[in-house]
N, C-alpha and C. Protein backbone atom coordinates (compact mmCIF):
# COMPACT_ATOMS: atom_id res chain seq x y z
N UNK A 1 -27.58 28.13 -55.75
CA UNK A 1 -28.69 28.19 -56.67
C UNK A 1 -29.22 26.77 -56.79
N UNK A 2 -30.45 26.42 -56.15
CA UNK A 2 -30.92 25.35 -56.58
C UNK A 2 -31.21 24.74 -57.79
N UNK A 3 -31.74 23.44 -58.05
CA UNK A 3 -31.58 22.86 -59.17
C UNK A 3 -32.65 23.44 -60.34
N UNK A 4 -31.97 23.31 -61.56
CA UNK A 4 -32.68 24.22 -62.37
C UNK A 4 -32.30 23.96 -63.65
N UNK A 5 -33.40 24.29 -64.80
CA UNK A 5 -32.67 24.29 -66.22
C UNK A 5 -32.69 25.60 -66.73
N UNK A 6 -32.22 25.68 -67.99
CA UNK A 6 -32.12 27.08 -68.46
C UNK A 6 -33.34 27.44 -69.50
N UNK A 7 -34.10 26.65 -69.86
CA UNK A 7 -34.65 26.72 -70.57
C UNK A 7 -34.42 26.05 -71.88
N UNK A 8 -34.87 27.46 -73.15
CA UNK A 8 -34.02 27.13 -74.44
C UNK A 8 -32.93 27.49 -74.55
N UNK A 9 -31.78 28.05 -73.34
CA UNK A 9 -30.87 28.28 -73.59
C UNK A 9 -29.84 27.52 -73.25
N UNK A 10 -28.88 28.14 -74.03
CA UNK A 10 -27.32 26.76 -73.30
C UNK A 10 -26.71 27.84 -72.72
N UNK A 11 -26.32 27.24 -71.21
CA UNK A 11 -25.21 28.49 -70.81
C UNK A 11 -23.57 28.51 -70.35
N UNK A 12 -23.24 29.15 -70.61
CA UNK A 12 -21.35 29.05 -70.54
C UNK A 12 -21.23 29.36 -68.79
N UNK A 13 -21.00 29.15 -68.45
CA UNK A 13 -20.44 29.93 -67.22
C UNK A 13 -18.73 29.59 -67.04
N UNK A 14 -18.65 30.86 -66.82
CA UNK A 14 -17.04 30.97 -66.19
C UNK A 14 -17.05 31.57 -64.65
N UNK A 15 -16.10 31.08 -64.06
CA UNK A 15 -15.55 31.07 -62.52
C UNK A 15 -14.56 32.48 -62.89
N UNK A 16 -14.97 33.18 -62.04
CA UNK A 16 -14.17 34.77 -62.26
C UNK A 16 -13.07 34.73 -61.15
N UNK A 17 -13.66 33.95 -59.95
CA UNK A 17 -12.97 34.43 -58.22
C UNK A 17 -13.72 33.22 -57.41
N UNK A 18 -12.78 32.58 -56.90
CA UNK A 18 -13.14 31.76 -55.94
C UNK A 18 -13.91 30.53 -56.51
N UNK A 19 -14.77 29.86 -55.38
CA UNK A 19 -14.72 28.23 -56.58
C UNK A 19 -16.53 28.02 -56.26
N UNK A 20 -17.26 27.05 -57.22
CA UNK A 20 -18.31 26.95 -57.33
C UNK A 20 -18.33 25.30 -57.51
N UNK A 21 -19.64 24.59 -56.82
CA UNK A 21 -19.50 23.12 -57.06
C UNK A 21 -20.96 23.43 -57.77
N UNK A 22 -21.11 22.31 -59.15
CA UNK A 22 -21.74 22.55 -60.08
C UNK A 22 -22.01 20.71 -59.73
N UNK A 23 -23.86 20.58 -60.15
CA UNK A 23 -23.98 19.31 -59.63
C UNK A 23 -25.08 19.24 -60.79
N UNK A 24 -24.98 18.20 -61.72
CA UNK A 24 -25.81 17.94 -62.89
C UNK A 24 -26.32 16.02 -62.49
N UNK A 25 -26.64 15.40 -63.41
CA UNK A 25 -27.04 13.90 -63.07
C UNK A 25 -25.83 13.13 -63.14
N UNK A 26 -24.86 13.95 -63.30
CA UNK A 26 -23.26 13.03 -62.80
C UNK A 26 -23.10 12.99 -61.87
N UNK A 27 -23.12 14.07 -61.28
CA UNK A 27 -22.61 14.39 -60.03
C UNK A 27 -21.93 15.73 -59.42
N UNK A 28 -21.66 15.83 -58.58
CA UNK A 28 -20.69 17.28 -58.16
C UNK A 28 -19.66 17.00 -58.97
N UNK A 29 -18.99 18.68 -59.45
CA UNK A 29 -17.72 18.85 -60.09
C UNK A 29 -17.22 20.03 -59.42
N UNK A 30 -16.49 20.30 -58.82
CA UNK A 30 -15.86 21.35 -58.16
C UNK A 30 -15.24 22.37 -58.86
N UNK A 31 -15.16 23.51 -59.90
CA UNK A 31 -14.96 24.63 -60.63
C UNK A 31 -13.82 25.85 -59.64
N UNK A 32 -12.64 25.56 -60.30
CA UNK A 32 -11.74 26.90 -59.26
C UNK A 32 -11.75 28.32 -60.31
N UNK A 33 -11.17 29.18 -59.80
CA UNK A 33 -11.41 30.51 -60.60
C UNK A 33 -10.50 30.31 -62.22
N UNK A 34 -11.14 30.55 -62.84
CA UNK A 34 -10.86 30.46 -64.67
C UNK A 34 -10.83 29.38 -65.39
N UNK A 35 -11.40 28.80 -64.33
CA UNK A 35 -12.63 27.74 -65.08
C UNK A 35 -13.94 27.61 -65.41
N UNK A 36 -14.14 27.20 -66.88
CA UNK A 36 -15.51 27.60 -67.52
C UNK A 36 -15.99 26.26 -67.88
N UNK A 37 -17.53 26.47 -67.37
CA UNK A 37 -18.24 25.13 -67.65
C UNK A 37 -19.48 25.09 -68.97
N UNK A 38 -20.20 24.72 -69.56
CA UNK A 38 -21.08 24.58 -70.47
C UNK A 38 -22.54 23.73 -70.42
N UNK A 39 -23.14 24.42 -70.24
CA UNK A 39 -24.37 23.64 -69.90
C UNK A 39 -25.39 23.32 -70.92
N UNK A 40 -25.76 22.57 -71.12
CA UNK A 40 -26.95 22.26 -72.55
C UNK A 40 -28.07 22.40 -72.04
N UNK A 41 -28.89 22.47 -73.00
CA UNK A 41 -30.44 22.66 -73.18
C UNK A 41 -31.27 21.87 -72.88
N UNK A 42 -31.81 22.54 -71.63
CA UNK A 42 -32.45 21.03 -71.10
C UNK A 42 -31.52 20.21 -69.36
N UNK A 43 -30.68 20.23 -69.43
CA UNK A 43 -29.65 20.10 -68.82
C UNK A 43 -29.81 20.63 -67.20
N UNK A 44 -30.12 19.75 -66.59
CA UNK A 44 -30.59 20.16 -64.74
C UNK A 44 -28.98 20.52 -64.17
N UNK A 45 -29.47 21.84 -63.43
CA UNK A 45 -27.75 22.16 -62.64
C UNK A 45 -28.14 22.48 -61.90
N UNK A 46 -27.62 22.23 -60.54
CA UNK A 46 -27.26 23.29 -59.19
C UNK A 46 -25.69 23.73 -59.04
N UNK A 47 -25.96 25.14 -58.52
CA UNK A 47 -24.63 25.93 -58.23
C UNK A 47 -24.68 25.89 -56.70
N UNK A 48 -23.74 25.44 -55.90
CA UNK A 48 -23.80 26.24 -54.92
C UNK A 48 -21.84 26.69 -54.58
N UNK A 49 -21.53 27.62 -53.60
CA UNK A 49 -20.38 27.90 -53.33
C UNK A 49 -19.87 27.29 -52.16
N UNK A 50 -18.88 26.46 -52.02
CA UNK A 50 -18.23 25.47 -51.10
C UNK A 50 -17.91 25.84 -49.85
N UNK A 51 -17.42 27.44 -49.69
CA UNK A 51 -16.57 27.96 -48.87
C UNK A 51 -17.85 28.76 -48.16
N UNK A 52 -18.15 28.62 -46.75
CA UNK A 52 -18.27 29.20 -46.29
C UNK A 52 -17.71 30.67 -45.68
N UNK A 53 -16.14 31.35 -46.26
CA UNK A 53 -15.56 32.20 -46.26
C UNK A 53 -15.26 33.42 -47.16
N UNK A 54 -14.84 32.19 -48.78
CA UNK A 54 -14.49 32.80 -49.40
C UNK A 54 -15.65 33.11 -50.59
N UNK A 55 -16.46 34.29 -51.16
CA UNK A 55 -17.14 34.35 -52.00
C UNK A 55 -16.69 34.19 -53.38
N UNK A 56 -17.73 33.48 -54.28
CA UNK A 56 -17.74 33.10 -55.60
C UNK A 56 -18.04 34.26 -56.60
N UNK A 57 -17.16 34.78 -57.65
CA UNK A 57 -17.90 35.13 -58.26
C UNK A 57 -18.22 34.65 -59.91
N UNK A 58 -19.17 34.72 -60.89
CA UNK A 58 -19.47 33.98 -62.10
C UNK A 58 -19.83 35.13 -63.34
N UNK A 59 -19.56 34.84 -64.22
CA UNK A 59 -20.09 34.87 -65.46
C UNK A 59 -20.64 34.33 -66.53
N UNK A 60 -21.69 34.96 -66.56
CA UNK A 60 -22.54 33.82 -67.19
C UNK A 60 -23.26 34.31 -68.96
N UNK A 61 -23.28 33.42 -69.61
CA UNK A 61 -23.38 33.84 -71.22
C UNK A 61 -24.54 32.53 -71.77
N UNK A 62 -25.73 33.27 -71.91
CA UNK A 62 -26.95 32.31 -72.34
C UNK A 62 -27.04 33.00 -73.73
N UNK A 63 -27.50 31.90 -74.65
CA UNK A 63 -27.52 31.56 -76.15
C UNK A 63 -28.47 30.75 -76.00
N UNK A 64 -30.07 30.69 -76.96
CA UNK A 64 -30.50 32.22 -76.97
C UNK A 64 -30.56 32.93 -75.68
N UNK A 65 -30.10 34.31 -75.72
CA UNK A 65 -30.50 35.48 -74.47
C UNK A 65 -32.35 35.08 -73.62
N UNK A 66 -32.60 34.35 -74.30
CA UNK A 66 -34.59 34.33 -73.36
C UNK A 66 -34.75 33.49 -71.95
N UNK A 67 -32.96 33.09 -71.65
CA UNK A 67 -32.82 32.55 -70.45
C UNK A 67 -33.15 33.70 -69.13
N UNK A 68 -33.10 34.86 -69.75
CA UNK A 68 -33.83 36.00 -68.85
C UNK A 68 -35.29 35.95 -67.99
N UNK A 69 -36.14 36.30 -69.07
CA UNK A 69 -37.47 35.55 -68.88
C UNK A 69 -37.64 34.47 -68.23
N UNK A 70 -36.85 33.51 -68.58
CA UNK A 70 -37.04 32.24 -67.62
C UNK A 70 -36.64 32.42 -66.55
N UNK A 71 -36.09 33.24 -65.72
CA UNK A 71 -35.50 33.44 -64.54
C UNK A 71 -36.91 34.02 -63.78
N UNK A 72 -37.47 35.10 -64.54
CA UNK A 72 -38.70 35.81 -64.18
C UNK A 72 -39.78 34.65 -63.05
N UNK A 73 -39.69 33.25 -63.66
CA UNK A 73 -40.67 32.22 -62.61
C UNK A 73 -40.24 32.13 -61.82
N UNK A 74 -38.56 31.89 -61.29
CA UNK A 74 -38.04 30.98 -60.08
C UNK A 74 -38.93 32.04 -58.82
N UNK A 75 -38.26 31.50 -57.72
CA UNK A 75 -38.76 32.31 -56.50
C UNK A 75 -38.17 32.97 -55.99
N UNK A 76 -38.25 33.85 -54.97
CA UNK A 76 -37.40 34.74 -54.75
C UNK A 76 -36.62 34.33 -53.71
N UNK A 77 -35.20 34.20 -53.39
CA UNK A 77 -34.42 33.94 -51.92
C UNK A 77 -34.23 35.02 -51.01
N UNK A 78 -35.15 34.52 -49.63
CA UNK A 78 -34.41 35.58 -48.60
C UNK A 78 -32.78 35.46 -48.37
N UNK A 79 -31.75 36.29 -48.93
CA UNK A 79 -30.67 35.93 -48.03
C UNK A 79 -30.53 37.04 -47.26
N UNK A 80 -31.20 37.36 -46.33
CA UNK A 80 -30.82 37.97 -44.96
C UNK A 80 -31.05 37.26 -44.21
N UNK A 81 -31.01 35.81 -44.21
CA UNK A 81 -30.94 35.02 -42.73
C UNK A 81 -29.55 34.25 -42.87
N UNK A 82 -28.98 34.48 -43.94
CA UNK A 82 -27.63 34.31 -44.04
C UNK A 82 -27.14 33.61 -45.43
N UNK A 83 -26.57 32.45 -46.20
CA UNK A 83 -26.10 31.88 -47.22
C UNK A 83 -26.98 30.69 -47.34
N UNK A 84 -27.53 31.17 -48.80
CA UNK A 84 -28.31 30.66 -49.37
C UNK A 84 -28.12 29.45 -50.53
């Protein structure tokens, strides 16, 4: 997932399965499964998944919920030409 904010929302994400590198103006942080990260408002992130093998999966919890809507602008990804 390219770089992005959430809007007005803050979002929790937790690592369910497999691992996710999370890259804010620090830097990459590498996330293994049942690990949960917190993102603020305002707050630039990219997700992407490390493993070319093993798939990631996430859960994710936005406060306020209108981080929905904001999703509505991004663009759409082809992934049928492979990992996106």
């Amino acid at each position: 997932m390219g770089e992005h904010d959430h809007g007005a929302s803050e979002a929790l994400v937790a690592v369910v399965s497999g691992r996710v590198e999370v890259r804010d103006d620090e830097g990459p942080v590498t996330l293994d499964a049942g690990t949960v990260a917190v993102m603020s408002v305002g707050e630039r992130v990219s997700l992407r998944n490390p493993s070319d093998s093993e798939p990631a999966e996430l859960l994710a919890v936005f406060s306020p919920p209108g981080f929905v809507e904001h999703l509505e602008s991004w663009p759409v990804v082809d992934r049928s030409a492979g990992r996106a």
